[in-house]
PDB file of N, CA and C in Angstrom:
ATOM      1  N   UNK A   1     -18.699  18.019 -76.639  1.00  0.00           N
ATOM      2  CA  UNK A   1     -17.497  18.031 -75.844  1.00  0.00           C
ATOM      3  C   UNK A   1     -17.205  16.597 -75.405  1.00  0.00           C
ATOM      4  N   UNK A   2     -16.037  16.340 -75.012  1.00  0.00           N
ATOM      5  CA  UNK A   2     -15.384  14.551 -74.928  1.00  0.00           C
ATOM      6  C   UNK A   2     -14.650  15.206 -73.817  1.00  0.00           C
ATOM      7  N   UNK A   3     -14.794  14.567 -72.748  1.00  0.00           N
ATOM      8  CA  UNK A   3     -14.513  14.144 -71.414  1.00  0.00           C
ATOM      9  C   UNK A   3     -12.928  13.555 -72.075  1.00  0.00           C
ATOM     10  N   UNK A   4     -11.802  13.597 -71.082  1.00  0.00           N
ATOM     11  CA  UNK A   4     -10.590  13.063 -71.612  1.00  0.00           C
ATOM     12  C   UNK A   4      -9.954  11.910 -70.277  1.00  0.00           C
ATOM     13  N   UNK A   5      -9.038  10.822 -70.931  1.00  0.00           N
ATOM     14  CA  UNK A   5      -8.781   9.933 -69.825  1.00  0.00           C
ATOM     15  C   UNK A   5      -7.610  10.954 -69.389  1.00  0.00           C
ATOM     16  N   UNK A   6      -7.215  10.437 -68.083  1.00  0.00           N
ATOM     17  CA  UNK A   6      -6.190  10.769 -67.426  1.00  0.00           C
ATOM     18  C   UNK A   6      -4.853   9.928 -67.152  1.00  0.00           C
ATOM     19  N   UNK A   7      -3.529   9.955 -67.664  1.00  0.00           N
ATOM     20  CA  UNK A   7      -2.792   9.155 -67.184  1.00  0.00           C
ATOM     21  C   UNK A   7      -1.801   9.323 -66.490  1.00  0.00           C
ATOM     22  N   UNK A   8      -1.879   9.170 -64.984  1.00  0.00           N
ATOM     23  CA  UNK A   8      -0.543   9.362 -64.197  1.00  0.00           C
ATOM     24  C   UNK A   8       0.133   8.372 -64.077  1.00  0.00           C
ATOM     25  N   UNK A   9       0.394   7.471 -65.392  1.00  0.00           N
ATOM     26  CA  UNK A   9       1.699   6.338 -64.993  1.00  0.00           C
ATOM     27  C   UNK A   9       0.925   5.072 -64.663  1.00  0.00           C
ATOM     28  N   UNK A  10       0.178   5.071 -64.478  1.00  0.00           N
ATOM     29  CA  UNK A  10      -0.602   3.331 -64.290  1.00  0.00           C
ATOM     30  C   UNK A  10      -1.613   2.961 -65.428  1.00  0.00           C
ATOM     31  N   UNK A  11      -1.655   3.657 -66.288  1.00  0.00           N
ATOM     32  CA  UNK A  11      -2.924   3.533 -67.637  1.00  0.00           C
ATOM     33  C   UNK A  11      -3.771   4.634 -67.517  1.00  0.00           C
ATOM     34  N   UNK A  12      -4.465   5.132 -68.723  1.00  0.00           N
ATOM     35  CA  UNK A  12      -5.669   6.141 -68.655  1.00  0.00           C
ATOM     36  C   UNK A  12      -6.905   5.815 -67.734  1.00  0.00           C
ATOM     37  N   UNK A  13      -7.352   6.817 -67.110  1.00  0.00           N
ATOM     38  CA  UNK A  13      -8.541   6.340 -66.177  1.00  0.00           C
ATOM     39  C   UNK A  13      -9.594   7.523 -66.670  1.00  0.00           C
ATOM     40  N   UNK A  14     -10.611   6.965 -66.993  1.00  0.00           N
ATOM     41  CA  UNK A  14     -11.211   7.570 -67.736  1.00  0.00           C
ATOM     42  C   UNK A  14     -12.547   8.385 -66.490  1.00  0.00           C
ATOM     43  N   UNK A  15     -13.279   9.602 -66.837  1.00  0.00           N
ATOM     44  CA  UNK A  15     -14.026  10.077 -66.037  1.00  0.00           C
ATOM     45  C   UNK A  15     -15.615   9.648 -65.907  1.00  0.00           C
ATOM     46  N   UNK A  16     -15.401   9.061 -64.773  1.00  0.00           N
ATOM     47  CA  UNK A  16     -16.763   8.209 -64.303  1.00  0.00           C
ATOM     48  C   UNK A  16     -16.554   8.708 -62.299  1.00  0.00           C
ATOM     49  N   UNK A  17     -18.215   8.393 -62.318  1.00  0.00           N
ATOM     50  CA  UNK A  17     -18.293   8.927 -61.018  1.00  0.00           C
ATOM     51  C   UNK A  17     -17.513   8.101 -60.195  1.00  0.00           C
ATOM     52  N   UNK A  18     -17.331   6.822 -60.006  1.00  0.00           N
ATOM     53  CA  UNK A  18     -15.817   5.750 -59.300  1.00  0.00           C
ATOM     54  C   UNK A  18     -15.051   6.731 -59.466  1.00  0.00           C
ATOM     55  N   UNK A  19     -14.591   7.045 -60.379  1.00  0.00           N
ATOM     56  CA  UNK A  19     -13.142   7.443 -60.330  1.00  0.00           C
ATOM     57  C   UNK A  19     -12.581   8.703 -60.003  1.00  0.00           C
ATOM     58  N   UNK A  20     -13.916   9.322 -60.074  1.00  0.00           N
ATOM     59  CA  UNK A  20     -13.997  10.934 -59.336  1.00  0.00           C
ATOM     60  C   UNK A  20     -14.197  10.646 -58.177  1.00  0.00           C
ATOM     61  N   UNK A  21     -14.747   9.831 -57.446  1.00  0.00           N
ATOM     62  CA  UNK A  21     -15.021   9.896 -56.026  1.00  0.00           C
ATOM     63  C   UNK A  21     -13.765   9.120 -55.049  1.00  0.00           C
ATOM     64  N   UNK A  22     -13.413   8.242 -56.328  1.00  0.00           N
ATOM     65  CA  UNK A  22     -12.247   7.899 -55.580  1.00  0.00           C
ATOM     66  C   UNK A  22     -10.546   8.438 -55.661  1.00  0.00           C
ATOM     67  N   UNK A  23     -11.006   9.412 -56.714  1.00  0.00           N
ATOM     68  CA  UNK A  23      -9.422  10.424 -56.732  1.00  0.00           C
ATOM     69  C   UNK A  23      -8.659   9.996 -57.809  1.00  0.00           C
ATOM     70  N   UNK A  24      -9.120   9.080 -58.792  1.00  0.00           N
ATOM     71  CA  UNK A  24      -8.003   8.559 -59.361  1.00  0.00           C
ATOM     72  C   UNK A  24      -8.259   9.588 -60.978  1.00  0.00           C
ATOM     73  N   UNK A  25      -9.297  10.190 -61.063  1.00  0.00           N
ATOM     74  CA  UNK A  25      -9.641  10.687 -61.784  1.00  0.00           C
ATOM     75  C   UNK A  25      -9.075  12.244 -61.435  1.00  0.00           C
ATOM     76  N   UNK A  26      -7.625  12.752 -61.461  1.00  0.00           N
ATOM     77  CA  UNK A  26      -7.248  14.135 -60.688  1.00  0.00           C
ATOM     78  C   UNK A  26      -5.772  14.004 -61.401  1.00  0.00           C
ATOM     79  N   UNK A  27      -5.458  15.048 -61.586  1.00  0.00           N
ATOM     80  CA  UNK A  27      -5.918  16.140 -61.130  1.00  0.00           C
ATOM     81  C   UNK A  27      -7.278  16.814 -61.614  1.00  0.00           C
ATOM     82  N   UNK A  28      -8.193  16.636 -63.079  1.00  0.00           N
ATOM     83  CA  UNK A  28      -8.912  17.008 -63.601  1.00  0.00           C
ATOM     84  C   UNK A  28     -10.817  16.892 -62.567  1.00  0.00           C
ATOM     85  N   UNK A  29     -10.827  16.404 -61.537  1.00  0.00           N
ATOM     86  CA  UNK A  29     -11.402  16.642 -60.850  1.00  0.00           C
ATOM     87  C   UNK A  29     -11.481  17.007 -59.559  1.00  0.00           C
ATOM     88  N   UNK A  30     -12.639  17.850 -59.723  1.00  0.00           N
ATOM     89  CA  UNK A  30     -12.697  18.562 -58.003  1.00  0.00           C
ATOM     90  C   UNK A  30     -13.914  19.031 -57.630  1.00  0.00           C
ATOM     91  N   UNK A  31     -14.447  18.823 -56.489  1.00  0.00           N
ATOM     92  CA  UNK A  31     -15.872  19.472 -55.902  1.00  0.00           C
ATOM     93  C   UNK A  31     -15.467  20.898 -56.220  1.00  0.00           C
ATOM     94  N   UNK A  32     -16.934  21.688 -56.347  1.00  0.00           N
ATOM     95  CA  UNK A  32     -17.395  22.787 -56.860  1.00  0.00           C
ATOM     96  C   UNK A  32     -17.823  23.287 -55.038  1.00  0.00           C
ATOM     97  N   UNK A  33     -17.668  24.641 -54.864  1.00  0.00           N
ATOM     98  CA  UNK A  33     -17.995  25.265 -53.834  1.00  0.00           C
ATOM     99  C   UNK A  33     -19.330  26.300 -53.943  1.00  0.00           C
ATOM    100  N   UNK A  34     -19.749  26.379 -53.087  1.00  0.00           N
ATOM    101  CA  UNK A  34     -20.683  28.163 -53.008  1.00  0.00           C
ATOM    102  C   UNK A  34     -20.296  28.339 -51.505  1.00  0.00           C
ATOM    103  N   UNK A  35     -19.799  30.012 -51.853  1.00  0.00           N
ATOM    104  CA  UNK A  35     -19.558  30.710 -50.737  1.00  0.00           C
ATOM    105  C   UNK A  35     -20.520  31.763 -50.677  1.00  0.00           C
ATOM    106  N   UNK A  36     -21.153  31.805 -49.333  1.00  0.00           N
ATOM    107  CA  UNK A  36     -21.649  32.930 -48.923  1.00  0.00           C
ATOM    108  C   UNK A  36     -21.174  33.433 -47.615  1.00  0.00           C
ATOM    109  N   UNK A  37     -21.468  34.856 -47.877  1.00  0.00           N
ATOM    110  CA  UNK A  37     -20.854  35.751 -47.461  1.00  0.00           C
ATOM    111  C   UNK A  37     -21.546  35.736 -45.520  1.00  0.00           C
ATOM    112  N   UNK A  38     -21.209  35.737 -44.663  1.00  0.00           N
ATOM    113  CA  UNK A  38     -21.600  35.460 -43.193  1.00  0.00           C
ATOM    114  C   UNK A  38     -22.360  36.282 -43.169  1.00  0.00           C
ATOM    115  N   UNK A  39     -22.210  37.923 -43.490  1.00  0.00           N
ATOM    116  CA  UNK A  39     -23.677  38.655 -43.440  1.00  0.00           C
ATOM    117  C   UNK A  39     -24.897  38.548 -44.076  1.00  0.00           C
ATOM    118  N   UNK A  40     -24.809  38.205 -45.017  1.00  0.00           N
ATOM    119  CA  UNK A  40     -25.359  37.255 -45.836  1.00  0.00           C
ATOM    120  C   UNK A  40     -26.318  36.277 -45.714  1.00  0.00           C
ATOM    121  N   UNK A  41     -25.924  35.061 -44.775  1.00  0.00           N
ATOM    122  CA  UNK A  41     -26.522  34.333 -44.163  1.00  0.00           C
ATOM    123  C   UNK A  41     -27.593  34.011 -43.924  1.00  0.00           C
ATOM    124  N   UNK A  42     -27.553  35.077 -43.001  1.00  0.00           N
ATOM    125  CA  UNK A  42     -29.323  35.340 -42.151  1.00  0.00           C
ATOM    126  C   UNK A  42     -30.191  35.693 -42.636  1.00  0.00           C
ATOM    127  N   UNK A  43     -30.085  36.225 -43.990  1.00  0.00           N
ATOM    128  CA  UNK A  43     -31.087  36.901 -45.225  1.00  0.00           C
ATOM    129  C   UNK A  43     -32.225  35.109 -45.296  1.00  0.00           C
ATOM    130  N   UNK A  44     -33.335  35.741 -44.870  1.00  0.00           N
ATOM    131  CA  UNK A  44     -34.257  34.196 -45.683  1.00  0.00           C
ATOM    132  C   UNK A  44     -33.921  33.777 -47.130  1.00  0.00           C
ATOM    133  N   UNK A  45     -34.257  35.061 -47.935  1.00  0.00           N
ATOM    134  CA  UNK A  45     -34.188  35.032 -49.346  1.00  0.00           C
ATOM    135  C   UNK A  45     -32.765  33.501 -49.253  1.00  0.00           C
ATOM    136  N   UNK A  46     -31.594  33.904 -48.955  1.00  0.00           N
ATOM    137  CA  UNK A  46     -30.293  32.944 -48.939  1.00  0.00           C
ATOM    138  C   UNK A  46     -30.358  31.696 -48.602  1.00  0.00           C
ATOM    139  N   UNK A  47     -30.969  31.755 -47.330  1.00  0.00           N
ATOM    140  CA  UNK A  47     -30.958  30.508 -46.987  1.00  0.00           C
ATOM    141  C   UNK A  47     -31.984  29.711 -47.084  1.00  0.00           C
ATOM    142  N   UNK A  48     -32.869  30.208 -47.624  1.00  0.00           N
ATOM    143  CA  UNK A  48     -33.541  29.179 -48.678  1.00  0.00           C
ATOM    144  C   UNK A  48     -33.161  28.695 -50.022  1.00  0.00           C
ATOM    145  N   UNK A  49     -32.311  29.507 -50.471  1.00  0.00           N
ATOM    146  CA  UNK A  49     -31.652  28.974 -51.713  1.00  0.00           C
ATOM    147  C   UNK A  49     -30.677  28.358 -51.264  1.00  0.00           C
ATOM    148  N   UNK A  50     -29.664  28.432 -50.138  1.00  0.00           N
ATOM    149  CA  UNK A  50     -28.835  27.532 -49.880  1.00  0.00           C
ATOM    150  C   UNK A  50     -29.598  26.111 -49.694  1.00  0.00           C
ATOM    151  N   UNK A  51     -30.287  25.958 -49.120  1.00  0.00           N
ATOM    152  CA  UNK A  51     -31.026  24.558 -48.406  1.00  0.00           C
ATOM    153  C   UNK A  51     -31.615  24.025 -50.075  1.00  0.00           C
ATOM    154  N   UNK A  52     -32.069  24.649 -50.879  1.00  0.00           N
ATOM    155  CA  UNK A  52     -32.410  24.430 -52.090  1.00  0.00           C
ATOM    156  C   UNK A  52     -31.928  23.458 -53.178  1.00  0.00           C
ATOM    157  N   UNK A  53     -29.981  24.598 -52.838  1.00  0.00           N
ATOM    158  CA  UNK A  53     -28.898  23.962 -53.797  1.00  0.00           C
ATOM    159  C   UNK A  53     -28.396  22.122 -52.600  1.00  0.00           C
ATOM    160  N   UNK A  54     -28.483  22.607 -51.632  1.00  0.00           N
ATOM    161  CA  UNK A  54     -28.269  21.117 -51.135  1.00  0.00           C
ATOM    162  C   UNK A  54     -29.002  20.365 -50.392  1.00  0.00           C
ATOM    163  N   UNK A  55     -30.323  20.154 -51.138  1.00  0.00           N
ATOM    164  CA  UNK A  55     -31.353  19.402 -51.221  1.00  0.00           C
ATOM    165  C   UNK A  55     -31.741  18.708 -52.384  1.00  0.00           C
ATOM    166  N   UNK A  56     -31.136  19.221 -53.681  1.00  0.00           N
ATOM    167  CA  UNK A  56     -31.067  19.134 -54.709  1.00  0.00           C
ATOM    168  C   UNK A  56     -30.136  19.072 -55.468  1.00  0.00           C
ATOM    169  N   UNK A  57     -29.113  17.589 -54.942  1.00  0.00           N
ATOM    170  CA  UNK A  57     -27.725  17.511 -55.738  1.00  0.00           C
ATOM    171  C   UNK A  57     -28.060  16.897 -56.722  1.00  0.00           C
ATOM    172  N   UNK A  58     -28.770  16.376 -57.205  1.00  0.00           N
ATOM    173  CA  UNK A  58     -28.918  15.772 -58.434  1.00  0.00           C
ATOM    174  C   UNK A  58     -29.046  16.571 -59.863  1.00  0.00           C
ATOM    175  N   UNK A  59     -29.517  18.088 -59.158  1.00  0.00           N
ATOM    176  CA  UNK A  59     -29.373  19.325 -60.825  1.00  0.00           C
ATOM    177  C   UNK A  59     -28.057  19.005 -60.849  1.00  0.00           C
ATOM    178  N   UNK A  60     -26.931  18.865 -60.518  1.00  0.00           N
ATOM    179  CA  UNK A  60     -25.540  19.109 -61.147  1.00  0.00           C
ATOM    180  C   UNK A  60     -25.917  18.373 -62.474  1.00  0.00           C
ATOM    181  N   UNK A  61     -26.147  17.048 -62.462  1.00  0.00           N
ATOM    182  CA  UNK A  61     -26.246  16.008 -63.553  1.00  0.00           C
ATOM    183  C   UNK A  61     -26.447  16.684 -64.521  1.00  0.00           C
ATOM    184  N   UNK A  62     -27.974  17.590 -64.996  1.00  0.00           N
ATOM    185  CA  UNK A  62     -28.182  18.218 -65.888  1.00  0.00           C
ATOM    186  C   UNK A  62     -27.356  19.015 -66.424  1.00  0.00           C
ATOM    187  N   UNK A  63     -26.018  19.173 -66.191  1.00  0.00           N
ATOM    188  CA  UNK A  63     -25.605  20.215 -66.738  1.00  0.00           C
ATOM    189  C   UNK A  63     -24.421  20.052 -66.889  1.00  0.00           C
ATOM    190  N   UNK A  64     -24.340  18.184 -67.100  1.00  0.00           N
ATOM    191  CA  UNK A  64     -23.272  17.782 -67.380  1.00  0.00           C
ATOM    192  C   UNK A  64     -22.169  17.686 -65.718  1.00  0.00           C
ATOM    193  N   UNK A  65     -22.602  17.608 -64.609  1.00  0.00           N
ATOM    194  CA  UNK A  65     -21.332  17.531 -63.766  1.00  0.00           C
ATOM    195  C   UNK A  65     -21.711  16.291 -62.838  1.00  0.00           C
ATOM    196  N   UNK A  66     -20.780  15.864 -61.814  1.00  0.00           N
ATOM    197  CA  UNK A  66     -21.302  14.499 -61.621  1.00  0.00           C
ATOM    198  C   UNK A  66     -21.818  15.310 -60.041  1.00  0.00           C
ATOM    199  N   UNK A  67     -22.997  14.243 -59.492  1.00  0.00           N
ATOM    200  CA  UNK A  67     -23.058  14.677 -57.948  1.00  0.00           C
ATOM    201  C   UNK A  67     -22.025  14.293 -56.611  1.00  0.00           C
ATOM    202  N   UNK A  68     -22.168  14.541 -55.408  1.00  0.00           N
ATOM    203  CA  UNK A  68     -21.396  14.641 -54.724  1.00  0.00           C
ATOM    204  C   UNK A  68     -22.252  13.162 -54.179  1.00  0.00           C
ATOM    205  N   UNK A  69     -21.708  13.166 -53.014  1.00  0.00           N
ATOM    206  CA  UNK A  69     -22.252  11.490 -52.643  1.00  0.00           C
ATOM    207  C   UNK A  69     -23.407  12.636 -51.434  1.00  0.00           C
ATOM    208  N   UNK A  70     -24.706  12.319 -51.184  1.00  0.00           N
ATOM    209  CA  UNK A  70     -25.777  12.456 -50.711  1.00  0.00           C
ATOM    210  C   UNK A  70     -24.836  12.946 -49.011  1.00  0.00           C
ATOM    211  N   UNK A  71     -24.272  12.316 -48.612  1.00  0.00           N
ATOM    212  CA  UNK A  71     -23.597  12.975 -47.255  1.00  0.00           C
ATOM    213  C   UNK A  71     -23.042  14.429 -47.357  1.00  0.00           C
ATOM    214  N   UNK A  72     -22.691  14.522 -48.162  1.00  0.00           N
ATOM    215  CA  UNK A  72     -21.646  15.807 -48.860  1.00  0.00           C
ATOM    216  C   UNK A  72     -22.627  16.542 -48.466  1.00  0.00           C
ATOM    217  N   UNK A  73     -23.969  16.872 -49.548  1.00  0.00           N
ATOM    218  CA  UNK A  73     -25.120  17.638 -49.218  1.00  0.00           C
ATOM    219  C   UNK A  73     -25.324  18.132 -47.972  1.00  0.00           C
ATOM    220  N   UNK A  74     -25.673  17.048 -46.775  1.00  0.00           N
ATOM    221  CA  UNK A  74     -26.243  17.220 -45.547  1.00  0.00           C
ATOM    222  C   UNK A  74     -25.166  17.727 -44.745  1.00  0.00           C
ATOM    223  N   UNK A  75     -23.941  17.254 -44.823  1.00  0.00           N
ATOM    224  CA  UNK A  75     -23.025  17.687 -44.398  1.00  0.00           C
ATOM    225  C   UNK A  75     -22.949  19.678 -44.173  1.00  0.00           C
ATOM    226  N   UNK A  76     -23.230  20.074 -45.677  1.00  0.00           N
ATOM    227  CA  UNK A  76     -22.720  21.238 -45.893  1.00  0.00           C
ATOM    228  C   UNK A  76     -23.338  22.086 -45.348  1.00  0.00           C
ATOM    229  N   UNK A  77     -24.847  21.507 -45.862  1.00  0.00           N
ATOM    230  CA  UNK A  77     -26.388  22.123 -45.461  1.00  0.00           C
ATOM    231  C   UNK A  77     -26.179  22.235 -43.721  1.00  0.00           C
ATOM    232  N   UNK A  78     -25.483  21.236 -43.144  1.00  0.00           N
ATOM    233  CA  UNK A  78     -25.887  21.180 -41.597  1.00  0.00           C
ATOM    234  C   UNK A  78     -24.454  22.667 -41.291  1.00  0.00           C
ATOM    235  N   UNK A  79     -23.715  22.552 -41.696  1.00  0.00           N
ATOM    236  CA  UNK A  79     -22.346  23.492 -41.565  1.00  0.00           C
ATOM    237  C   UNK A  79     -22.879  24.820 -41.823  1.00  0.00           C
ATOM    238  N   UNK A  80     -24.053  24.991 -42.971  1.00  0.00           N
ATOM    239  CA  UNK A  80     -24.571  26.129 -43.352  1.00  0.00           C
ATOM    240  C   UNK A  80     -25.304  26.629 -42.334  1.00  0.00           C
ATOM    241  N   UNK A  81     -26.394  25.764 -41.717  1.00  0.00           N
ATOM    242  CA  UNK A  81     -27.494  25.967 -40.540  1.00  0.00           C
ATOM    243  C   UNK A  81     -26.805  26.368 -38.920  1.00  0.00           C
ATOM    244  N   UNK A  82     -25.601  25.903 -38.825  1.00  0.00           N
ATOM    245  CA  UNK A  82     -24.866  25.878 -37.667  1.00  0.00           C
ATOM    246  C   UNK A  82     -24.014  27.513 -37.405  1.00  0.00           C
ATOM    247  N   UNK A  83     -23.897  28.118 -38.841  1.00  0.00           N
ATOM    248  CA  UNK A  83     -23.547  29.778 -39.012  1.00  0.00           C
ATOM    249  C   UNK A  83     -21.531  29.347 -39.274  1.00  0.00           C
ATOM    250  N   UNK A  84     -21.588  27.900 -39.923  1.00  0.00           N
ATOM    251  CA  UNK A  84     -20.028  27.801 -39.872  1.00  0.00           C
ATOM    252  C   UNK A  84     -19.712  28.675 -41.092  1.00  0.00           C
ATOM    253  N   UNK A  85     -18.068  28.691 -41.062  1.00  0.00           N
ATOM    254  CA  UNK A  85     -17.874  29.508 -42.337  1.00  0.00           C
ATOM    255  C   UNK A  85     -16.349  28.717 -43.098  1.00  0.00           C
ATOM    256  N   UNK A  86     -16.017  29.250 -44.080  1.00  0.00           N
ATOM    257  CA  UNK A  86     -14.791  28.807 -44.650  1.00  0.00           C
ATOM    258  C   UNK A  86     -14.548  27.033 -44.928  1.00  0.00           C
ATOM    259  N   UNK A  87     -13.765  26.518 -45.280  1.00  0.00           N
ATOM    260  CA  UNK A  87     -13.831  25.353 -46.260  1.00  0.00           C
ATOM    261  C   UNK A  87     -12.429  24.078 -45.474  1.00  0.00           C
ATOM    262  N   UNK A  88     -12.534  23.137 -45.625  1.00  0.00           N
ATOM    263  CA  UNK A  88     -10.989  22.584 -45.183  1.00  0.00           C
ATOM    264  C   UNK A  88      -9.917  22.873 -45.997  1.00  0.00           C
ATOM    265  N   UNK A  89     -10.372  23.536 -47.298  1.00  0.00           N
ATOM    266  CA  UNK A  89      -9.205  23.805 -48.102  1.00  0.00           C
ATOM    267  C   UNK A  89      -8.197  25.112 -47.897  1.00  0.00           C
ATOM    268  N   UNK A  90      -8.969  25.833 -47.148  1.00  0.00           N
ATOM    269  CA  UNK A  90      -8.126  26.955 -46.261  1.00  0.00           C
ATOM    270  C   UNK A  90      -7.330  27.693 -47.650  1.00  0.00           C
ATOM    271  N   UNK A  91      -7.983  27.688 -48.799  1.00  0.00           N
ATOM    272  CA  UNK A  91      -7.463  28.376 -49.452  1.00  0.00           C
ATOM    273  C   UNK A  91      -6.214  27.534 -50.253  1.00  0.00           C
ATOM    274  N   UNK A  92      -5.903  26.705 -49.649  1.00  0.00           N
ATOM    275  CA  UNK A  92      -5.340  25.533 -50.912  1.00  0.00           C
ATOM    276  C   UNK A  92      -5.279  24.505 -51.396  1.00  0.00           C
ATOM    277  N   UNK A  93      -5.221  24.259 -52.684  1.00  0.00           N
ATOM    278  CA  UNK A  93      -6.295  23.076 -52.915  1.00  0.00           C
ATOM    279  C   UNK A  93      -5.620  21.859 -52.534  1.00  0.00           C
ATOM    280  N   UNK A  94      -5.765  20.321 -52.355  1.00  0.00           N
ATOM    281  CA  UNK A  94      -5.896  19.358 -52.143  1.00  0.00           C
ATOM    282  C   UNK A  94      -6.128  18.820 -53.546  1.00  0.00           C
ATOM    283  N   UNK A  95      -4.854  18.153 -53.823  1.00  0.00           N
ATOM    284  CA  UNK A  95      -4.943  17.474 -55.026  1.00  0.00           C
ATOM    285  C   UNK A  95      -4.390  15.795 -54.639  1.00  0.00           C
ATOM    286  N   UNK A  96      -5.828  14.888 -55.241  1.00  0.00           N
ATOM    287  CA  UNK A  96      -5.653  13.562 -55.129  1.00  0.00           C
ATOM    288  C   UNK A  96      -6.413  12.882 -53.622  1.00  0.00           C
ATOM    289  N   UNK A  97      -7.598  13.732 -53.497  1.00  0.00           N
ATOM    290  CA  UNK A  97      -7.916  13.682 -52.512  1.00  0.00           C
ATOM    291  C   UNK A  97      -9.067  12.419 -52.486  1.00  0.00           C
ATOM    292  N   UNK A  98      -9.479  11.650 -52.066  1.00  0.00           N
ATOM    293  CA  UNK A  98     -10.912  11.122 -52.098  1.00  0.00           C
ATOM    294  C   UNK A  98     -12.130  11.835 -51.756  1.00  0.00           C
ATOM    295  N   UNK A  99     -13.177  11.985 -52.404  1.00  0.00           N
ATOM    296  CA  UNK A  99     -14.662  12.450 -51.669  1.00  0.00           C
ATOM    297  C   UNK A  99     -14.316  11.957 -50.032  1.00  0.00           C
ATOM    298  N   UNK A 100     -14.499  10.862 -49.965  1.00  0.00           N
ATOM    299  CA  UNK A 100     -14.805  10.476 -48.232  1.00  0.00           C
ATOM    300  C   UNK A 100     -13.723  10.585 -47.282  1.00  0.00           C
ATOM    301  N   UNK A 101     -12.310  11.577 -47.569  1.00  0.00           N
ATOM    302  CA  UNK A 101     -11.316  12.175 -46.882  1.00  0.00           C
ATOM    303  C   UNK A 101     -11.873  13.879 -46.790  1.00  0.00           C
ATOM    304  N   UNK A 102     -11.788  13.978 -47.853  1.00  0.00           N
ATOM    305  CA  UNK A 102     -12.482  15.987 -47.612  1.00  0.00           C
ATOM    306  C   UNK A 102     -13.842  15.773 -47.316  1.00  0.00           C
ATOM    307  N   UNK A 103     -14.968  14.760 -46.776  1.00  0.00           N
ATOM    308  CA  UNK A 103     -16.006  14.535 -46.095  1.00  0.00           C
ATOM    309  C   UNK A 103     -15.539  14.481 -44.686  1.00  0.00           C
ATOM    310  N   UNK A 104     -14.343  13.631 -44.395  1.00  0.00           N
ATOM    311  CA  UNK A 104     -14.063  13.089 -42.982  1.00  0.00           C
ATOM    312  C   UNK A 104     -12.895  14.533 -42.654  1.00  0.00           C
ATOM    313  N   UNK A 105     -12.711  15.112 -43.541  1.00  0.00           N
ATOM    314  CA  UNK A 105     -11.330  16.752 -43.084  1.00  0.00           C
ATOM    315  C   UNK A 105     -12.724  17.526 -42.413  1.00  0.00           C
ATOM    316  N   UNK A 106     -13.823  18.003 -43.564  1.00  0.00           N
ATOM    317  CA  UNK A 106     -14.727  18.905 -43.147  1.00  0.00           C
ATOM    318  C   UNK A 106     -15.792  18.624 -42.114  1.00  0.00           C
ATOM    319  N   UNK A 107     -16.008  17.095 -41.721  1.00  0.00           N
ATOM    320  CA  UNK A 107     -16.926  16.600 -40.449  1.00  0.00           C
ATOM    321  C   UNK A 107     -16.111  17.058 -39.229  1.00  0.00           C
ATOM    322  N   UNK A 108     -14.942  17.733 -39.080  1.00  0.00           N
ATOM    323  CA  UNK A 108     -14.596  18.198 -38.315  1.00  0.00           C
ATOM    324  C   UNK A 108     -13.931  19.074 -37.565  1.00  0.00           C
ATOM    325  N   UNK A 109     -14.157  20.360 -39.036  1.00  0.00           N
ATOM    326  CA  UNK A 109     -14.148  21.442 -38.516  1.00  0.00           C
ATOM    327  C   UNK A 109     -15.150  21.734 -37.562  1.00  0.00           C
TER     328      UNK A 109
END
């Protein structure tokens, strides 16, 4: 499979973690979510696999996807531990966003 450049009018920008983190690489990129369910939660079995998946951003790589920047992780993990729920995207997406804007939207829900 071949990764494709993107051109919105200023030249192709091709997909590299820069350019995903800094938005210029979009619409074709976007953070990946896991939702669990609030009852859910409190199950050990869960939240050890939650703390698992974001303790361990670096499996994305293997499987071909890029990681999130190391804050993202702790961020989510701490949102997870705190019993928060739901996303800043409120259900719609945010296109052209930077990583460290939907870091600085969700540091304060």
């Amino acid at each position: 499979m071949t990764a494709v450049a993107v051109d919105a009018g200023k030249g192709p920008v091709g997909p590299s973690l820069e350019n995903v983190t800094n938005a210029t690489y979009s619409p074709l990129s976007r953070p990946l979510f896991i939702y669990v369910r609030d009852t859910a939660a409190s199950r050990p079995e869960i939240k050890e696999f939650v703390q698992f998946l974001m303790s361990r951003g670096d499996l994305v790589s293997e499987v071909g996807y890029l990681p999130l920047p190391k804050q993202a992780y702790a961020l989510s993990l701490k949102h997870f531990q705190e019993g928060r729920v739901g996303s800043v995207f409120g259900g719609v997406p945010k296109i052209g966003i930077t990583i460290d804007q939907l870091l600085a939207m969700e540091a304060k829900l």
